[in-house]
C-alpha atoms as a PDB file:
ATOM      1  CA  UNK A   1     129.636  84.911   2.378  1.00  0.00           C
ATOM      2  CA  UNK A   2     125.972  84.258   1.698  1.00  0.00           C
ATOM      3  CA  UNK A   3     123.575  84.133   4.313  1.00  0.00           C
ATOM      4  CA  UNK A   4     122.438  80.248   5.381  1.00  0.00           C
ATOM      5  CA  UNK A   5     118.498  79.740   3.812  1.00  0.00           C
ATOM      6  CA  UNK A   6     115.265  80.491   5.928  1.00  0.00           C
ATOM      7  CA  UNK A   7     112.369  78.876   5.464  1.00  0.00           C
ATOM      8  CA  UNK A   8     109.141  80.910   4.818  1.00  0.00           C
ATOM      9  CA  UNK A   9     106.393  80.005   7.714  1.00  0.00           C
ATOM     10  CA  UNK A  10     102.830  78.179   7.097  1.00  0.00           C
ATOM     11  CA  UNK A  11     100.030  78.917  10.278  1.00  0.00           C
ATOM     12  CA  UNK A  12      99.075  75.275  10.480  1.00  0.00           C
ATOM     13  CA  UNK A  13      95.420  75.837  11.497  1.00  0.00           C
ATOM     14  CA  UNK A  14      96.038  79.379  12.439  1.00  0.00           C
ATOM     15  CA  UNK A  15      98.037  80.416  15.304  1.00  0.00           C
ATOM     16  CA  UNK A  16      97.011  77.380  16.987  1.00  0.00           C
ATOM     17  CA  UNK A  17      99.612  77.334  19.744  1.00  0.00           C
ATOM     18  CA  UNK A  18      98.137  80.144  21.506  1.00  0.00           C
ATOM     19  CA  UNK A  19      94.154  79.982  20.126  1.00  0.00           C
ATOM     20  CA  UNK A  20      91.671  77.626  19.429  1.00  0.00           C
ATOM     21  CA  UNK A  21      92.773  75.982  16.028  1.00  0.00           C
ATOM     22  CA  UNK A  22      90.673  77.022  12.783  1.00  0.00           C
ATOM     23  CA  UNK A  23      88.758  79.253  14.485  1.00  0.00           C
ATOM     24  CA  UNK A  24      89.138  83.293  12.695  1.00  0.00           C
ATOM     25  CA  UNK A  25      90.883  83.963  16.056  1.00  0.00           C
ATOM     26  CA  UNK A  26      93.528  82.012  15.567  1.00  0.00           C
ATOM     27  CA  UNK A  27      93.563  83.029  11.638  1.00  0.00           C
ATOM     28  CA  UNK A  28      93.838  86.785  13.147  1.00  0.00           C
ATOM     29  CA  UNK A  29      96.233  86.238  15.577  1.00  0.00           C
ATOM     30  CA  UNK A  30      98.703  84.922  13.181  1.00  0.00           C
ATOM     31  CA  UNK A  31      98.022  87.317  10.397  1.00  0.00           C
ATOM     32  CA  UNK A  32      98.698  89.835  12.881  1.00  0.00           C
ATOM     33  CA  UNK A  33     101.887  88.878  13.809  1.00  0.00           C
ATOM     34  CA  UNK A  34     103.105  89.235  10.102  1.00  0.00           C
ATOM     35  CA  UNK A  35     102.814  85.740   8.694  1.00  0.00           C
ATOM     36  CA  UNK A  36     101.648  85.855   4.997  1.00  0.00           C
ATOM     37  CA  UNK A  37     100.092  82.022   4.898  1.00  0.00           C
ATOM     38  CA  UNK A  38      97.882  80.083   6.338  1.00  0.00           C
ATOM     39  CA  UNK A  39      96.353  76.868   6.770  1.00  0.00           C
ATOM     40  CA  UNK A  40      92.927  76.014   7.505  1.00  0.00           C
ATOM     41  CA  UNK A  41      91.328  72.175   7.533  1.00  0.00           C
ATOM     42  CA  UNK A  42      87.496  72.366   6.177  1.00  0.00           C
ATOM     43  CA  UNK A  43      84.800  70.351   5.773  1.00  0.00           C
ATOM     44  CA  UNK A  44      81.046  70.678   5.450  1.00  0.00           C
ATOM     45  CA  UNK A  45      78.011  70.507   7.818  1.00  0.00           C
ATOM     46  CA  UNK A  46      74.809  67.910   7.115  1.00  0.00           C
ATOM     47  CA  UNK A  47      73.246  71.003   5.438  1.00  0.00           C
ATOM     48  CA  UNK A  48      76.727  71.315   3.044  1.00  0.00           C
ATOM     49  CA  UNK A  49      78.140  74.447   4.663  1.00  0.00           C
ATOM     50  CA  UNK A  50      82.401  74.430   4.636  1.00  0.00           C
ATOM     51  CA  UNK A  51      83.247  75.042   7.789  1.00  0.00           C
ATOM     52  CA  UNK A  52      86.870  75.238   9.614  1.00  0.00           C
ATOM     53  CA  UNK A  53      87.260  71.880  11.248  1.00  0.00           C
ATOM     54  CA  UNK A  54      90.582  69.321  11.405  1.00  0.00           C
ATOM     55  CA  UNK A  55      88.704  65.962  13.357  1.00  0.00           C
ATOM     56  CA  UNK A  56      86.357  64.161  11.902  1.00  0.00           C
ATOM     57  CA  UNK A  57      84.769  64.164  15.184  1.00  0.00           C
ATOM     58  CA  UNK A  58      83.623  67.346  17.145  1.00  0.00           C
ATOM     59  CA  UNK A  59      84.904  65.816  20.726  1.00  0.00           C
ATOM     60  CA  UNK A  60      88.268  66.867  21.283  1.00  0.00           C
ATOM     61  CA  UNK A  61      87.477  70.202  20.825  1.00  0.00           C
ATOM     62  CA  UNK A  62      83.983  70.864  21.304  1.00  0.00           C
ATOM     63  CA  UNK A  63      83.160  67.837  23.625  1.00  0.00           C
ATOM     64  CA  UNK A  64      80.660  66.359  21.426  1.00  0.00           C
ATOM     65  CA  UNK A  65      80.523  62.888  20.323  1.00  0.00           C
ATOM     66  CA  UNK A  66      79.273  63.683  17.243  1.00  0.00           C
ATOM     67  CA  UNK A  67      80.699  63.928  13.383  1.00  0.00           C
ATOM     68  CA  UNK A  68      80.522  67.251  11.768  1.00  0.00           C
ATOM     69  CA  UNK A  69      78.859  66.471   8.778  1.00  0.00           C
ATOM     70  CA  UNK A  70      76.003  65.022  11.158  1.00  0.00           C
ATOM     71  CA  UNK A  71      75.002  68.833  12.694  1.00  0.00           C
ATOM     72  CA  UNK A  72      73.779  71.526  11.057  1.00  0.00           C
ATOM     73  CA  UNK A  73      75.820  74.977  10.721  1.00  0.00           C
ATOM     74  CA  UNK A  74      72.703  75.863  12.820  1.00  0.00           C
ATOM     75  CA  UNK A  75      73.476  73.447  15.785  1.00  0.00           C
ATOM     76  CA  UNK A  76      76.893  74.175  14.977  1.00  0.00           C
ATOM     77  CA  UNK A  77      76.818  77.790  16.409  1.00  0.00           C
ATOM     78  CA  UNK A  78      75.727  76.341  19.785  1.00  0.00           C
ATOM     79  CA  UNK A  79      79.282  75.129  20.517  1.00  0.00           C
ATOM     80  CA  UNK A  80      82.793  76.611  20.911  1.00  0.00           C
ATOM     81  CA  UNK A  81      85.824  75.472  20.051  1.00  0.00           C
ATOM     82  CA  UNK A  82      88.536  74.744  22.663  1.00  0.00           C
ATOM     83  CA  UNK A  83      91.796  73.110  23.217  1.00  0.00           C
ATOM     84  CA  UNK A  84      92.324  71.729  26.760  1.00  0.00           C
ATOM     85  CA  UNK A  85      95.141  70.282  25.859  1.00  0.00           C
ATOM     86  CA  UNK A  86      97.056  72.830  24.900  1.00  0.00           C
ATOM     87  CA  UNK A  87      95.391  75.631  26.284  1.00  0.00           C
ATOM     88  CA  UNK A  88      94.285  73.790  29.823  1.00  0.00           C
ATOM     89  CA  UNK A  89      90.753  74.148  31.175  1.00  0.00           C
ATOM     90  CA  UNK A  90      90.242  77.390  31.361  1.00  0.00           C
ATOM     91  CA  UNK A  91      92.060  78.602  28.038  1.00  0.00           C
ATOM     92  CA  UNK A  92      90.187  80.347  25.335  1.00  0.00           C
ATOM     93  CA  UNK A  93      86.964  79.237  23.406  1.00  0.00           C
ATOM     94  CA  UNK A  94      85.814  80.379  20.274  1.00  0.00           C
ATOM     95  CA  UNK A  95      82.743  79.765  17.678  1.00  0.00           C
ATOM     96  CA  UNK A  96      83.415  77.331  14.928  1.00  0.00           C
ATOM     97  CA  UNK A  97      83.993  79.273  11.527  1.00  0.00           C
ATOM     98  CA  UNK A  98      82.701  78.965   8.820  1.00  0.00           C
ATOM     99  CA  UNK A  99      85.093  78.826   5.114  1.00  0.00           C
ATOM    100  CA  UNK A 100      82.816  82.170   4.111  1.00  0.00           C
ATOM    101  CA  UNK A 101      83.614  84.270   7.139  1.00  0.00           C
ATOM    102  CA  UNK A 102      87.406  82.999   6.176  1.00  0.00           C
ATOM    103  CA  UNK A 103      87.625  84.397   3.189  1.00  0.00           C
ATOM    104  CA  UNK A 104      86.116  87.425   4.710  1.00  0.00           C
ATOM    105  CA  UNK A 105      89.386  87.791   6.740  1.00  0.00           C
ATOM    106  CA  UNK A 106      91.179  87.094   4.153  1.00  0.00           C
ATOM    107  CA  UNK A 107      89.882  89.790   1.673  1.00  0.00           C
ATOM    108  CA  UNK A 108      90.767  92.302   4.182  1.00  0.00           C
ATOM    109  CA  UNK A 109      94.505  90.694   3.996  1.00  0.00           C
ATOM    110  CA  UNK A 110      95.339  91.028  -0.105  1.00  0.00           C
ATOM    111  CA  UNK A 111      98.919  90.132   1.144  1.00  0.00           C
ATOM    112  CA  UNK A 112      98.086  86.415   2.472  1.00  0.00           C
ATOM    113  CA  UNK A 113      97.998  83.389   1.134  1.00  0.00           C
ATOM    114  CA  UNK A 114      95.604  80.412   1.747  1.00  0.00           C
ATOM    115  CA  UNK A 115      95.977  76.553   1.832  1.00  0.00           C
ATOM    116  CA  UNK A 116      92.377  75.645   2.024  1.00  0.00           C
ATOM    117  CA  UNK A 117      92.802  71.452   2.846  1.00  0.00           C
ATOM    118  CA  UNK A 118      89.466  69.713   1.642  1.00  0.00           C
ATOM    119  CA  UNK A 119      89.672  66.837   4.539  1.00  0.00           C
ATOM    120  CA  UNK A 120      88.811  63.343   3.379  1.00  0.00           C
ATOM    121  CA  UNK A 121      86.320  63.089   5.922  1.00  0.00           C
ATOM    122  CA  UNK A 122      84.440  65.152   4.046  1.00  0.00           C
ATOM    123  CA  UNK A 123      84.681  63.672   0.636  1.00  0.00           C
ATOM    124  CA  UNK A 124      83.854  60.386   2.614  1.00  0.00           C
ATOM    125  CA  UNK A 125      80.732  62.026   3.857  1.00  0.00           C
ATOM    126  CA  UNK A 126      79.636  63.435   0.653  1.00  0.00           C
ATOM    127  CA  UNK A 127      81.508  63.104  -3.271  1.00  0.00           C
ATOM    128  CA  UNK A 128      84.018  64.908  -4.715  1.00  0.00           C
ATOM    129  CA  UNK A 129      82.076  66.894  -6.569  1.00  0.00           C
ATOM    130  CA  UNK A 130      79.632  68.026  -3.868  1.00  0.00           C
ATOM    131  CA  UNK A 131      82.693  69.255  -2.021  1.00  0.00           C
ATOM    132  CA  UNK A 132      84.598  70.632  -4.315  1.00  0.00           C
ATOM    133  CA  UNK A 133      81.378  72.803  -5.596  1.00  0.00           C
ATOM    134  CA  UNK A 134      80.889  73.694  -1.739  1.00  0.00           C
ATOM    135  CA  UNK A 135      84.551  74.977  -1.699  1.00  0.00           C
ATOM    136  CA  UNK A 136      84.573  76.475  -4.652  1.00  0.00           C
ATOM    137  CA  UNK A 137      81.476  78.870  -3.841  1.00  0.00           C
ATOM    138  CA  UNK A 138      82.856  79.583  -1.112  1.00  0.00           C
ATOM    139  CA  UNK A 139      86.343  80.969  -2.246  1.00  0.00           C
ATOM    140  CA  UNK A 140      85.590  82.045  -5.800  1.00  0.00           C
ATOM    141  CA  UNK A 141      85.573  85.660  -5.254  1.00  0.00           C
ATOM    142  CA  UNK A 142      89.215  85.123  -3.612  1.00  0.00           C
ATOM    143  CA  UNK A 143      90.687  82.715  -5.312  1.00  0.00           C
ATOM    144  CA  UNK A 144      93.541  84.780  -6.498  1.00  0.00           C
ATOM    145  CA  UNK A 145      95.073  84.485  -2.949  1.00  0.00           C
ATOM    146  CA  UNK A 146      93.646  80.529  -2.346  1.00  0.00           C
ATOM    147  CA  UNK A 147      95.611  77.216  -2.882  1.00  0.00           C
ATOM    148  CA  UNK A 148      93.125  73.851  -3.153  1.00  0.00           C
ATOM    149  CA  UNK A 149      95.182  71.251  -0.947  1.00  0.00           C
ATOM    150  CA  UNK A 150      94.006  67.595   0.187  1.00  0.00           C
ATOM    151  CA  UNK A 151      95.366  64.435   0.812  1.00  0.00           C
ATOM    152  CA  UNK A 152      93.048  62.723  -1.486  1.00  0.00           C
ATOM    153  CA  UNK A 153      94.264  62.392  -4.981  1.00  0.00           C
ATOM    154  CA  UNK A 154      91.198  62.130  -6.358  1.00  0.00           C
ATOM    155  CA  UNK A 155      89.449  65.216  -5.336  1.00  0.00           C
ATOM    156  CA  UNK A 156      92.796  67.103  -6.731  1.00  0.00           C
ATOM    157  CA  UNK A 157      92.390  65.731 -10.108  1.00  0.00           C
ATOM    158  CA  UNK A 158      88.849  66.956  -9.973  1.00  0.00           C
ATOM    159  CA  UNK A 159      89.816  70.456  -8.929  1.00  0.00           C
ATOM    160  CA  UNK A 160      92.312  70.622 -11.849  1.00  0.00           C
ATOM    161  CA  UNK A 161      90.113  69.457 -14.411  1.00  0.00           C
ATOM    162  CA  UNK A 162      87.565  71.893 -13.048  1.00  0.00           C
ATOM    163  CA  UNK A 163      89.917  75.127 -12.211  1.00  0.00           C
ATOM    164  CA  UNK A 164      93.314  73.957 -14.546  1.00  0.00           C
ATOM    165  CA  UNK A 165      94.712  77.306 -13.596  1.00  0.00           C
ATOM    166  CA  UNK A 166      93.670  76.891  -9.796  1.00  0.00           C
ATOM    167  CA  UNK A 167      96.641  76.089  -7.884  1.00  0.00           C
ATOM    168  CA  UNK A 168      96.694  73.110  -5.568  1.00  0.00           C
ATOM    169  CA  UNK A 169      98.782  71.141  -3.312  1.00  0.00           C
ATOM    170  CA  UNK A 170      99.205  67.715  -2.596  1.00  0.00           C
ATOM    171  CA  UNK A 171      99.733  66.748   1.249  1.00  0.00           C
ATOM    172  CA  UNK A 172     101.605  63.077   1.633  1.00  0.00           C
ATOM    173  CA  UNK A 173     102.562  61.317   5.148  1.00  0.00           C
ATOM    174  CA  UNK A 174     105.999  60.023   3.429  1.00  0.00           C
ATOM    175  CA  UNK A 175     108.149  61.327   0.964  1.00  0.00           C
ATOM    176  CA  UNK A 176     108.025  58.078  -0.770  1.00  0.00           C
ATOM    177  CA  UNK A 177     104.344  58.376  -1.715  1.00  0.00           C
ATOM    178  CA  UNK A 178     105.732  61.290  -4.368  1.00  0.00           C
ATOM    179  CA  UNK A 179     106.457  58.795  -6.832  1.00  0.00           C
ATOM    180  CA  UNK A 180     103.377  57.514  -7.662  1.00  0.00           C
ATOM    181  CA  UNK A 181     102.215  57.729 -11.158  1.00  0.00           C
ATOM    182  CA  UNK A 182      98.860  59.500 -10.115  1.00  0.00           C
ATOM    183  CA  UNK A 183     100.976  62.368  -7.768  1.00  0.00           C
ATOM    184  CA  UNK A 184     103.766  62.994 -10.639  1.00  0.00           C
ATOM    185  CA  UNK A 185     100.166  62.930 -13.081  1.00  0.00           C
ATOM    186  CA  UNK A 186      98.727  66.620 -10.954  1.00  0.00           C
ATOM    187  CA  UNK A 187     101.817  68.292 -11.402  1.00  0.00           C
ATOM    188  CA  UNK A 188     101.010  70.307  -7.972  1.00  0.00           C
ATOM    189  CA  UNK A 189     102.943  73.633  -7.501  1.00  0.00           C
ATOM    190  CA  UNK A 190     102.699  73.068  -3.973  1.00  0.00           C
ATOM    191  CA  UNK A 191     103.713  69.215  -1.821  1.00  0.00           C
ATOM    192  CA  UNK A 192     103.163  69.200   1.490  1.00  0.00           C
ATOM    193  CA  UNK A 193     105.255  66.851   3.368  1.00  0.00           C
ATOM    194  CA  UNK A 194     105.373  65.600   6.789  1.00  0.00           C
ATOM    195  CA  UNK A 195     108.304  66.144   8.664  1.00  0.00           C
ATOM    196  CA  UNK A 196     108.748  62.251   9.867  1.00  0.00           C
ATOM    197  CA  UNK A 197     107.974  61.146   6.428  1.00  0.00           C
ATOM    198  CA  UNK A 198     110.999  62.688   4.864  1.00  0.00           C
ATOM    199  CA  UNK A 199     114.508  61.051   4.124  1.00  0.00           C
ATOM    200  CA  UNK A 200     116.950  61.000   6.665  1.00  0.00           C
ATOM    201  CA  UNK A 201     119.539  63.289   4.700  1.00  0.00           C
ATOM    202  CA  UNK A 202     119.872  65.072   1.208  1.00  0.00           C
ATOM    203  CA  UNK A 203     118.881  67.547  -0.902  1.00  0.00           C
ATOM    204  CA  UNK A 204     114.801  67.659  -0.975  1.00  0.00           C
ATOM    205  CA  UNK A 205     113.716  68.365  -4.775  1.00  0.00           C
ATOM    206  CA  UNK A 206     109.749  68.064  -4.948  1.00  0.00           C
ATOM    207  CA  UNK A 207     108.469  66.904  -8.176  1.00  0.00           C
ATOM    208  CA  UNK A 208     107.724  69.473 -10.937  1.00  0.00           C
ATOM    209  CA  UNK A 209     110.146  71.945  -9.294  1.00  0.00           C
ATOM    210  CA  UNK A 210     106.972  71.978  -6.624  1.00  0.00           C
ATOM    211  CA  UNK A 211     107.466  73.866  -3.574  1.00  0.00           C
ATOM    212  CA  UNK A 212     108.207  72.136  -1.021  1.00  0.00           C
ATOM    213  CA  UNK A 213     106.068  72.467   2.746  1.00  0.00           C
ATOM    214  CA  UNK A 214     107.292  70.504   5.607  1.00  0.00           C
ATOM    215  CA  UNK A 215     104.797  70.057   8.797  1.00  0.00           C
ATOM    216  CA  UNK A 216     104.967  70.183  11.843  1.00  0.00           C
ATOM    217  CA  UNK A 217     107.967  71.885  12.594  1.00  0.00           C
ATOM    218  CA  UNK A 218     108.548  74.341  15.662  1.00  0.00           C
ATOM    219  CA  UNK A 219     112.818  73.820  16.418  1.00  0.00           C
ATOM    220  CA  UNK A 220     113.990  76.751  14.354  1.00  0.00           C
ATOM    221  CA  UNK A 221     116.975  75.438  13.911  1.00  0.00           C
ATOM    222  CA  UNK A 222     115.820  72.336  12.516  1.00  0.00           C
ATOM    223  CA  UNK A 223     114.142  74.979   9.859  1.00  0.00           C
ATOM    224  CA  UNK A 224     117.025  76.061   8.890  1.00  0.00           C
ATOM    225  CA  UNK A 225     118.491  72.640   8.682  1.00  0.00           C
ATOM    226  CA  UNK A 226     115.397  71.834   6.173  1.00  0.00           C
ATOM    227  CA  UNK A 227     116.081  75.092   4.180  1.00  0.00           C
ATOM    228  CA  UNK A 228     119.313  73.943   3.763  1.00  0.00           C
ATOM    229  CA  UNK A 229     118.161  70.785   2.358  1.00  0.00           C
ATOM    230  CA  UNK A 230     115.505  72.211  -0.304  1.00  0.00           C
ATOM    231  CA  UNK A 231     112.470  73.209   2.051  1.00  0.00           C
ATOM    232  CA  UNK A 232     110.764  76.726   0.883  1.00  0.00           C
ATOM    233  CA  UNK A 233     108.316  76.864   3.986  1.00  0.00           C
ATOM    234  CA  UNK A 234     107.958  74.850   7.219  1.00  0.00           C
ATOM    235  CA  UNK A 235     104.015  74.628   8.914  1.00  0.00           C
ATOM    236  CA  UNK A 236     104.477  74.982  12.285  1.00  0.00           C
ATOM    237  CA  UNK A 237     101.538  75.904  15.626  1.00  0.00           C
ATOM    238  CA  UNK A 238     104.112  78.310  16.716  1.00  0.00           C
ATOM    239  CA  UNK A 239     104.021  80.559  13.746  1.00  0.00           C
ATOM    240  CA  UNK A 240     104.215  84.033  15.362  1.00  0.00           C
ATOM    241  CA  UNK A 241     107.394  82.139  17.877  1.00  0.00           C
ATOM    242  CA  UNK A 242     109.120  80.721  14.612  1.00  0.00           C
ATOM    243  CA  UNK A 243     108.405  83.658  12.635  1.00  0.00           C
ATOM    244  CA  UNK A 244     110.418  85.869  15.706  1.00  0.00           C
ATOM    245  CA  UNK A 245     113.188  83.077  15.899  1.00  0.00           C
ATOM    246  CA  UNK A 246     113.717  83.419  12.034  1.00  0.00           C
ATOM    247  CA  UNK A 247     114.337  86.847  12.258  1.00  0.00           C
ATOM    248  CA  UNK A 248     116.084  89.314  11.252  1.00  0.00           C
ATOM    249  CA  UNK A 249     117.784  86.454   8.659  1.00  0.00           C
ATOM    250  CA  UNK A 250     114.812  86.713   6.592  1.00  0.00           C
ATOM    251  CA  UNK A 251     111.123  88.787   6.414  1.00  0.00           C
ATOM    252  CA  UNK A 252     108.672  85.546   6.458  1.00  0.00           C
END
């Protein structure tokens, strides 16, 4: 009898459930506790310096009512990044990082894999192009372990026309949104899905024999469940807890 599927496990924004999200502490944290991919959100200061940051706003975590793109990576250093609501009041606070001192963890890591997502706050901000050379600077030298991913179609296309053999990933809110001429037109190796988007039952094939990331999932036996249906790797907060609930069916 075959063992029932596991699905691999994605550090959505580090190991944000116990550190400050983005920051190289979190990034740590989870490659320490054996997870081999990560997620990081980035987008680039008013002097065009990627930095690891989900909101478009800095005020939820750095209780500043400002936009990111609007500082400086100098007046950026000033503040720390921390999670009240997860964390409480007095939970930890860390320096916003920067996409270079990323990479700097990850060379250290050959092992890991990266889903740098290029946030459309940032292509808002700026163009495509402007980001994507920002990014691409940035993770040149370890590109061999980075995956491109965005929401935005647009800056996708760009990165494949620039970098065909780059991979990249497309990140949807429904499952629906697949079908689309200009999605089925990348021919991503990688979808990202959300986990409410997705059909109520089924098998889950991705198109292009793409595999297939679900987010945010932290039930492990939903995981399984989603393995069952298709799902190579779930993005979850918890990635060190879901890792050690996965185990010993599988070595994620």
């Amino acid at each position: 009898m075959s063992a029932a599927p596991v699905p691999g496990i994605v550090a959505h924004r580090g190991h944000s459930l116990k550190y400050p999200e983005n920051t190289l502490a979190a990034v740590c944290a989870a490659i320490d506790s054996g997870v081999h991919h990560v997620e990081v959100d980035v987008q680039l200061t008013a002097d065009r310096v990627p930095v690891l940051f989900h909101d478009r706003r800095l005020e939820r975590l750095c209780g500043v009512g400002r936009h990111v793109h609007e500082l400086t990576m100098r007046q950026l250093r000033s503040l720390r990044v921390s999670d009240r609501e997860r964390h409480g009041d007095h939970g930890p606070a860390e320096p916003i990082a920067t996409l270079a001192g990323f990479l700097g963890v990850l060379a250290r890591h050959p092992g890991v894999t990266a889903f740098i997502e290029v946030k459309r706050d940032a292509i808002d901000a700026y163009d495509v192009d402007a980001v994507y050379t920002a990014v691409w600077k940035a993770i040149r030298a370890q590109r061999r372990q980075c995956v491109l991913i965005s929401f935005s179609l647009e800056f996708l296309a760009h990165a494949r026309a620039r970098q065909p053999d780059m991979p990249i990933a497309l990140v949807v809110d429904r499952w629906q949104e697949l079908g689309q001429p200009a999605a089925q037109a990348l021919r991503a190796e990688y979808v990202f899905c959300d986990l409410h988007g997705l059909p109520p039952g089924g098998a889950l094939i991705a198109p292009h024999e793409a595999t297939l990331v679900v987010y945010e999932v932290a039930d492990p036996e939903l995981a399984r469940g989603l393995a069952a249906r298709g799902v190579h790797y779930v993005e979850t907060f918890a990635c060190a807890e879901m890792r050690q609930a996965l185990r010993p069916a599988a070595d994620v």
